[in-house]
C-alpha atoms as a PDB file:
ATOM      1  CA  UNK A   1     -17.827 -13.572 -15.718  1.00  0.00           C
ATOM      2  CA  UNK A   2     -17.744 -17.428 -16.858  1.00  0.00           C
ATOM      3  CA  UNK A   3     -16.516 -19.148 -14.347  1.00  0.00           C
ATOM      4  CA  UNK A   4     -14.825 -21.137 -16.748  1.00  0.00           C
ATOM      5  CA  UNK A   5     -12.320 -18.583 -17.134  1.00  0.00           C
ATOM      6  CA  UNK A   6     -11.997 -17.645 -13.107  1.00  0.00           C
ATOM      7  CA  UNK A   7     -10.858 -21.704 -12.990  1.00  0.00           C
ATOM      8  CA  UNK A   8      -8.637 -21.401 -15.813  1.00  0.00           C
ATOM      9  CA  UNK A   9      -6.637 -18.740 -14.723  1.00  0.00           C
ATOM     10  CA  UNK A  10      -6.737 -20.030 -11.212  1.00  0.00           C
ATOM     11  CA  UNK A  11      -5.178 -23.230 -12.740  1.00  0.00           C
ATOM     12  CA  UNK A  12      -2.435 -21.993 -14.916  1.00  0.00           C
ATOM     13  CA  UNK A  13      -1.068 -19.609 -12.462  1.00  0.00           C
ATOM     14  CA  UNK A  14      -0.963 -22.319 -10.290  1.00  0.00           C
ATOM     15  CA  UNK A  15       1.119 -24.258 -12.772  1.00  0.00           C
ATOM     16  CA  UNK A  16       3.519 -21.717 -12.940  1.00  0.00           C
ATOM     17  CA  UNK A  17       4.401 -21.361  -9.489  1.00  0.00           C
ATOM     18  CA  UNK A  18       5.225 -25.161  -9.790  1.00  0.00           C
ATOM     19  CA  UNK A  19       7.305 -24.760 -12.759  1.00  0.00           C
ATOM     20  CA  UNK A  20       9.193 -22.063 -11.031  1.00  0.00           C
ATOM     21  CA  UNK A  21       9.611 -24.634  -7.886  1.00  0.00           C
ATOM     22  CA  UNK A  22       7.327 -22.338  -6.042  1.00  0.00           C
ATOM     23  CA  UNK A  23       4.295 -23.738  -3.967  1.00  0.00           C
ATOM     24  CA  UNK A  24       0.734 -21.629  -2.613  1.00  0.00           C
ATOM     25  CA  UNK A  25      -2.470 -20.796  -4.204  1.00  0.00           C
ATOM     26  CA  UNK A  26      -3.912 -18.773  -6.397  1.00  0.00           C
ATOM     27  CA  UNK A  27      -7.493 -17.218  -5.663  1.00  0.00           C
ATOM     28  CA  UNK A  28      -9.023 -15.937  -8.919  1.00  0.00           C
ATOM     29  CA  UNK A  29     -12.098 -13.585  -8.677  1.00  0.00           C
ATOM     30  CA  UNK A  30     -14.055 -10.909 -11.471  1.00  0.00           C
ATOM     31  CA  UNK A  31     -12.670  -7.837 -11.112  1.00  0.00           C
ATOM     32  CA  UNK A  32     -14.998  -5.441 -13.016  1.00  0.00           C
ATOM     33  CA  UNK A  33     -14.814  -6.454 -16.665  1.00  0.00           C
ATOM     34  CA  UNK A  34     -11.567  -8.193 -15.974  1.00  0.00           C
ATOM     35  CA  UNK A  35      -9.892 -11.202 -13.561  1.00  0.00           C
ATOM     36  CA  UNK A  36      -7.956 -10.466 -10.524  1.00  0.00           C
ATOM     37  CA  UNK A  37      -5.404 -13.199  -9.352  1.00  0.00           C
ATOM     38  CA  UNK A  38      -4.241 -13.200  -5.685  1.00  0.00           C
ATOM     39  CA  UNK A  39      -0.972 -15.794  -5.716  1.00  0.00           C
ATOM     40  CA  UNK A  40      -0.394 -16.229  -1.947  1.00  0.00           C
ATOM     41  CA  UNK A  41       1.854 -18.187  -0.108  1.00  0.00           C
ATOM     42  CA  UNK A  42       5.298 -17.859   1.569  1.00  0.00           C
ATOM     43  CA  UNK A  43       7.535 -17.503  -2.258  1.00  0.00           C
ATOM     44  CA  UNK A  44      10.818 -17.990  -1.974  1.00  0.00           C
ATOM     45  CA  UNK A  45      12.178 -16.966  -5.817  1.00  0.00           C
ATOM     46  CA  UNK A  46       9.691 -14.640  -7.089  1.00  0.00           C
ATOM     47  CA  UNK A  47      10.221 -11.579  -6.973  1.00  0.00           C
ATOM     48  CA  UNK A  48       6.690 -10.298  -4.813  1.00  0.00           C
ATOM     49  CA  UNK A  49       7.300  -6.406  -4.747  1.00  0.00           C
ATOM     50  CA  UNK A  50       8.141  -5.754  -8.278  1.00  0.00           C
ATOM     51  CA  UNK A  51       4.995  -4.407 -10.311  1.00  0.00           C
ATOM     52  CA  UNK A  52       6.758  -4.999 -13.611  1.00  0.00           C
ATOM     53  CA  UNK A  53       7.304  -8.791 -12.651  1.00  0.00           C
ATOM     54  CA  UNK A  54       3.481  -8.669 -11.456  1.00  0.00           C
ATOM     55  CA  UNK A  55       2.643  -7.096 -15.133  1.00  0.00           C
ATOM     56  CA  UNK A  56       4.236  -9.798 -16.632  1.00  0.00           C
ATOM     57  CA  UNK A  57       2.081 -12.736 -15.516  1.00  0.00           C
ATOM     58  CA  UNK A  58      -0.745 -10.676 -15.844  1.00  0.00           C
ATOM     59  CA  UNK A  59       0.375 -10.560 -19.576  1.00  0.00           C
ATOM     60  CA  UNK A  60       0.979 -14.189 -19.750  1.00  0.00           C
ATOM     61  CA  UNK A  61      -2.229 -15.097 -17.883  1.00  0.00           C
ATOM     62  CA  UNK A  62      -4.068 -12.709 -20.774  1.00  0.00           C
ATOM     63  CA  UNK A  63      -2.179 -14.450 -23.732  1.00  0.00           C
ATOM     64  CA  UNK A  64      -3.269 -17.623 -21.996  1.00  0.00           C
ATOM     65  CA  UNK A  65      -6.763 -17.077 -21.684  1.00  0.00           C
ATOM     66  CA  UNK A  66      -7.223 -15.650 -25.263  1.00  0.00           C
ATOM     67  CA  UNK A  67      -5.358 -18.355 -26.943  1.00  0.00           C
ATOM     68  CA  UNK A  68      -7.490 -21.517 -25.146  1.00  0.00           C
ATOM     69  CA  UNK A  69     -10.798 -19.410 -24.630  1.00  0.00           C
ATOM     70  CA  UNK A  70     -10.956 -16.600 -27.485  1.00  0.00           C
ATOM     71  CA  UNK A  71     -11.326 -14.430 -24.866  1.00  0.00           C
ATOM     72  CA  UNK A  72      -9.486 -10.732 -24.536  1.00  0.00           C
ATOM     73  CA  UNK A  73      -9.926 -10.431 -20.623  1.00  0.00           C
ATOM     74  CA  UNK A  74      -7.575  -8.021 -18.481  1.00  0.00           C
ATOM     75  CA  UNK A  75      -5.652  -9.568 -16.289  1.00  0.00           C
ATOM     76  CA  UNK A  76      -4.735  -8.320 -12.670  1.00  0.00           C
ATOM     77  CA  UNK A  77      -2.109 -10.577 -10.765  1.00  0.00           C
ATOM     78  CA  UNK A  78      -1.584  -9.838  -7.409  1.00  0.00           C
ATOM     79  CA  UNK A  79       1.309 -11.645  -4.718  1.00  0.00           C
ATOM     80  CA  UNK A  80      -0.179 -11.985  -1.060  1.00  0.00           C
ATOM     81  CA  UNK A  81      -2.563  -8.576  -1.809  1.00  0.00           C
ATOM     82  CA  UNK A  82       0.562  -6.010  -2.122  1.00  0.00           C
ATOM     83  CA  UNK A  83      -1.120  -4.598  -5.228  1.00  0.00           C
ATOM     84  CA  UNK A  84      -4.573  -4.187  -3.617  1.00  0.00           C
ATOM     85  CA  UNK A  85      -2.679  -2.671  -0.435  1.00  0.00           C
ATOM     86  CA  UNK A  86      -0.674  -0.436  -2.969  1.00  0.00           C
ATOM     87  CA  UNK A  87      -4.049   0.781  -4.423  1.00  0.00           C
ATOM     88  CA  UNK A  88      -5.822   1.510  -1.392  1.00  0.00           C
ATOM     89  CA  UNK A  89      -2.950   3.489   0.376  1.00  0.00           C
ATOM     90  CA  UNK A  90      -2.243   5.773  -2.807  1.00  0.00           C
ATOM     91  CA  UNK A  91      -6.646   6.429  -2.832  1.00  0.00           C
ATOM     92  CA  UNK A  92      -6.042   7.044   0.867  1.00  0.00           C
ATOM     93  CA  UNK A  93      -3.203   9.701   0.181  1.00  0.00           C
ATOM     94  CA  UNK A  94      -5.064  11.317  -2.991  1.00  0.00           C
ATOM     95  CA  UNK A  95      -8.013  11.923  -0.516  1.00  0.00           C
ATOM     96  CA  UNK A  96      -5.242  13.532   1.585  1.00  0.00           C
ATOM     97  CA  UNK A  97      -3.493  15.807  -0.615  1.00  0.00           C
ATOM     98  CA  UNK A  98      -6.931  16.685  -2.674  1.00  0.00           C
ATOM     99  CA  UNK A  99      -8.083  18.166   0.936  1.00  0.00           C
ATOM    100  CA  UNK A 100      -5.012  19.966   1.289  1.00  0.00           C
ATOM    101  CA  UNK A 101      -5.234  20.991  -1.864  1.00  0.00           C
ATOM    102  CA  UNK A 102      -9.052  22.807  -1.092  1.00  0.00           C
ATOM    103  CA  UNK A 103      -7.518  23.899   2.363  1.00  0.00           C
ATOM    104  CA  UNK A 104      -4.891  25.537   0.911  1.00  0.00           C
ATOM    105  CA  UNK A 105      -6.806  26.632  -2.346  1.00  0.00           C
ATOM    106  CA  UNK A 106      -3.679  25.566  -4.680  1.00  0.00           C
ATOM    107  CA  UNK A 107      -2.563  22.861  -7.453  1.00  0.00           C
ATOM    108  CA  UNK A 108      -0.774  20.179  -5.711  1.00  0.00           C
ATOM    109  CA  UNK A 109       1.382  18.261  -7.874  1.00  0.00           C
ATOM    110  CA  UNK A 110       2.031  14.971  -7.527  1.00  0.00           C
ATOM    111  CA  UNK A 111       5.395  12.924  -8.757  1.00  0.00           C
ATOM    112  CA  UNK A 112       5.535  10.461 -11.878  1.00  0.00           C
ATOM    113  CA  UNK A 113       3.787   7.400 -11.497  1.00  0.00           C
ATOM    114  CA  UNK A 114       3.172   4.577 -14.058  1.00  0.00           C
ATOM    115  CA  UNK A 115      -0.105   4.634 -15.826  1.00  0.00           C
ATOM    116  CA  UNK A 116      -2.269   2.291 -13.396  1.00  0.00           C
ATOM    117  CA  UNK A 117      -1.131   4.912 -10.348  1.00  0.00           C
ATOM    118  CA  UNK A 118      -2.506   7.600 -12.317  1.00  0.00           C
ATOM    119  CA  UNK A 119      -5.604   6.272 -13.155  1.00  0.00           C
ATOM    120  CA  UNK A 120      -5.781   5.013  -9.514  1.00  0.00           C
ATOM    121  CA  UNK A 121      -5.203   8.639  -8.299  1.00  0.00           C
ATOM    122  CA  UNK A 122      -8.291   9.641 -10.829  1.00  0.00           C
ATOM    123  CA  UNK A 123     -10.701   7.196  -9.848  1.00  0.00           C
ATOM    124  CA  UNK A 124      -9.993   7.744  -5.904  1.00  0.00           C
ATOM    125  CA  UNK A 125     -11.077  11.482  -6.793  1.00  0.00           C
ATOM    126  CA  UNK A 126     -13.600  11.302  -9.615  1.00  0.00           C
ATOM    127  CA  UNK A 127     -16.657  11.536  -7.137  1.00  0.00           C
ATOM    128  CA  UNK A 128     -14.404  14.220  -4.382  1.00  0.00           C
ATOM    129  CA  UNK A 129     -16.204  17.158  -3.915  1.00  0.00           C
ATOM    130  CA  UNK A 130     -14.787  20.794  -5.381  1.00  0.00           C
ATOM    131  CA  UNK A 131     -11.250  19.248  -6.790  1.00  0.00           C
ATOM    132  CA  UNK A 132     -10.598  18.197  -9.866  1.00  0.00           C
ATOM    133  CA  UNK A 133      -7.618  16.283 -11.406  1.00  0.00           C
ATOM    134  CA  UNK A 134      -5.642  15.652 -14.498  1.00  0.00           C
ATOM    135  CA  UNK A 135      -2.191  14.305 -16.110  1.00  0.00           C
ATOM    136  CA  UNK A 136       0.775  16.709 -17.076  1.00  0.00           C
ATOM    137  CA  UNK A 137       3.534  15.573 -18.859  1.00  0.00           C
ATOM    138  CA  UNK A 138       5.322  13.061 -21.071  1.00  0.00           C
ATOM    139  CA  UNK A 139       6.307   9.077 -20.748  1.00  0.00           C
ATOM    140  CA  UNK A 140       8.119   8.711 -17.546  1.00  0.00           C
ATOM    141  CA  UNK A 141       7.665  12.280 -16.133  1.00  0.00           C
ATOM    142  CA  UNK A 142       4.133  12.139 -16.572  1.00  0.00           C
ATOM    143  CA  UNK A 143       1.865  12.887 -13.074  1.00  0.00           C
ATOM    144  CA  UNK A 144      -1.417  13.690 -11.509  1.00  0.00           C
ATOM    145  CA  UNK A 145      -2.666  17.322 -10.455  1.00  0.00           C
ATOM    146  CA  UNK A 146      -4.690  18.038  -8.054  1.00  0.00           C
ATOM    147  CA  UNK A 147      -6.649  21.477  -8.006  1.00  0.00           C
ATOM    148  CA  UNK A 148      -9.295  23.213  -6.452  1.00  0.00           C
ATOM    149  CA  UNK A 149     -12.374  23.190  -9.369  1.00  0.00           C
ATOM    150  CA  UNK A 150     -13.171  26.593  -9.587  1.00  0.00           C
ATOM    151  CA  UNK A 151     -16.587  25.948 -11.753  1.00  0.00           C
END
């Protein structure tokens, strides 16, 4: 990852905490083949545990770095780590219920969940021995199962 673009983002998320009267930092690291953005600091107006607000300066950060740099780069904006947190603790309860589910040698279902849950759930699971998992359903009602791999 260019640095370049790590300072960039870094930069323009900070300027957007001080248009929005908002002060802290913002600590920008490679993230796979993408950017994570940590804004931390003590925010009075944003709105810190709403993914959809999160998603939306992730967007904004993208349309940002593609429009100075030419560059299509995901985007992951994070306030104070909740979105990291998020991520481990729904791994941690995959691993859970995918041991239950070999316990108990049954399909556990889980409920809907937007599409970077799911692929969360997935990844926590790819490498877990004797389950295997996959999405049912459609738009809003779609969710992760969790079975037993019988091959």
């Amino acid at each position: 990852m260019d640095p370049r673009l790590l300072n960039e983002v870094r930069g323009f998320c900070l300027g957007l905490l001080r248009v929005v009267g908002e002060r802290g930092e913002a600590v920008a690291r490679a993230e796979g083949e993408g950017v994570y953005v940590d804004l931390r600091g003590e925010f009075r107006h944003l709105p810190t545990g709403d993914p959809l607000f999160r998603s939306a300066l992730a967007r904004v950060a993208r349309l940002h770095l593609k429009s100075h740099h030419g560059q299509d780069v995901p985007v992951l904006v994070d306030i104070n780590g909740e979105a990291v947190a998020h991520r481990e603790e729904l791994a941690r309860r995959a691993r859970e219920l995918a041991r239950q589910a070999l316990a108990e040698n049954r399909r556990i279902e889980l409920a809907p969940m937007p599409p970077d849950d799911r692929r969360t759930v997935h990844l926590a699971l790819a490498d877990f021995p004797g389950v295997r998992t996959f999405s049912v359903g459609r738009e809003q009602g779609r969710r992760v199962v969790i079975e037993p791999d019988v091959d």
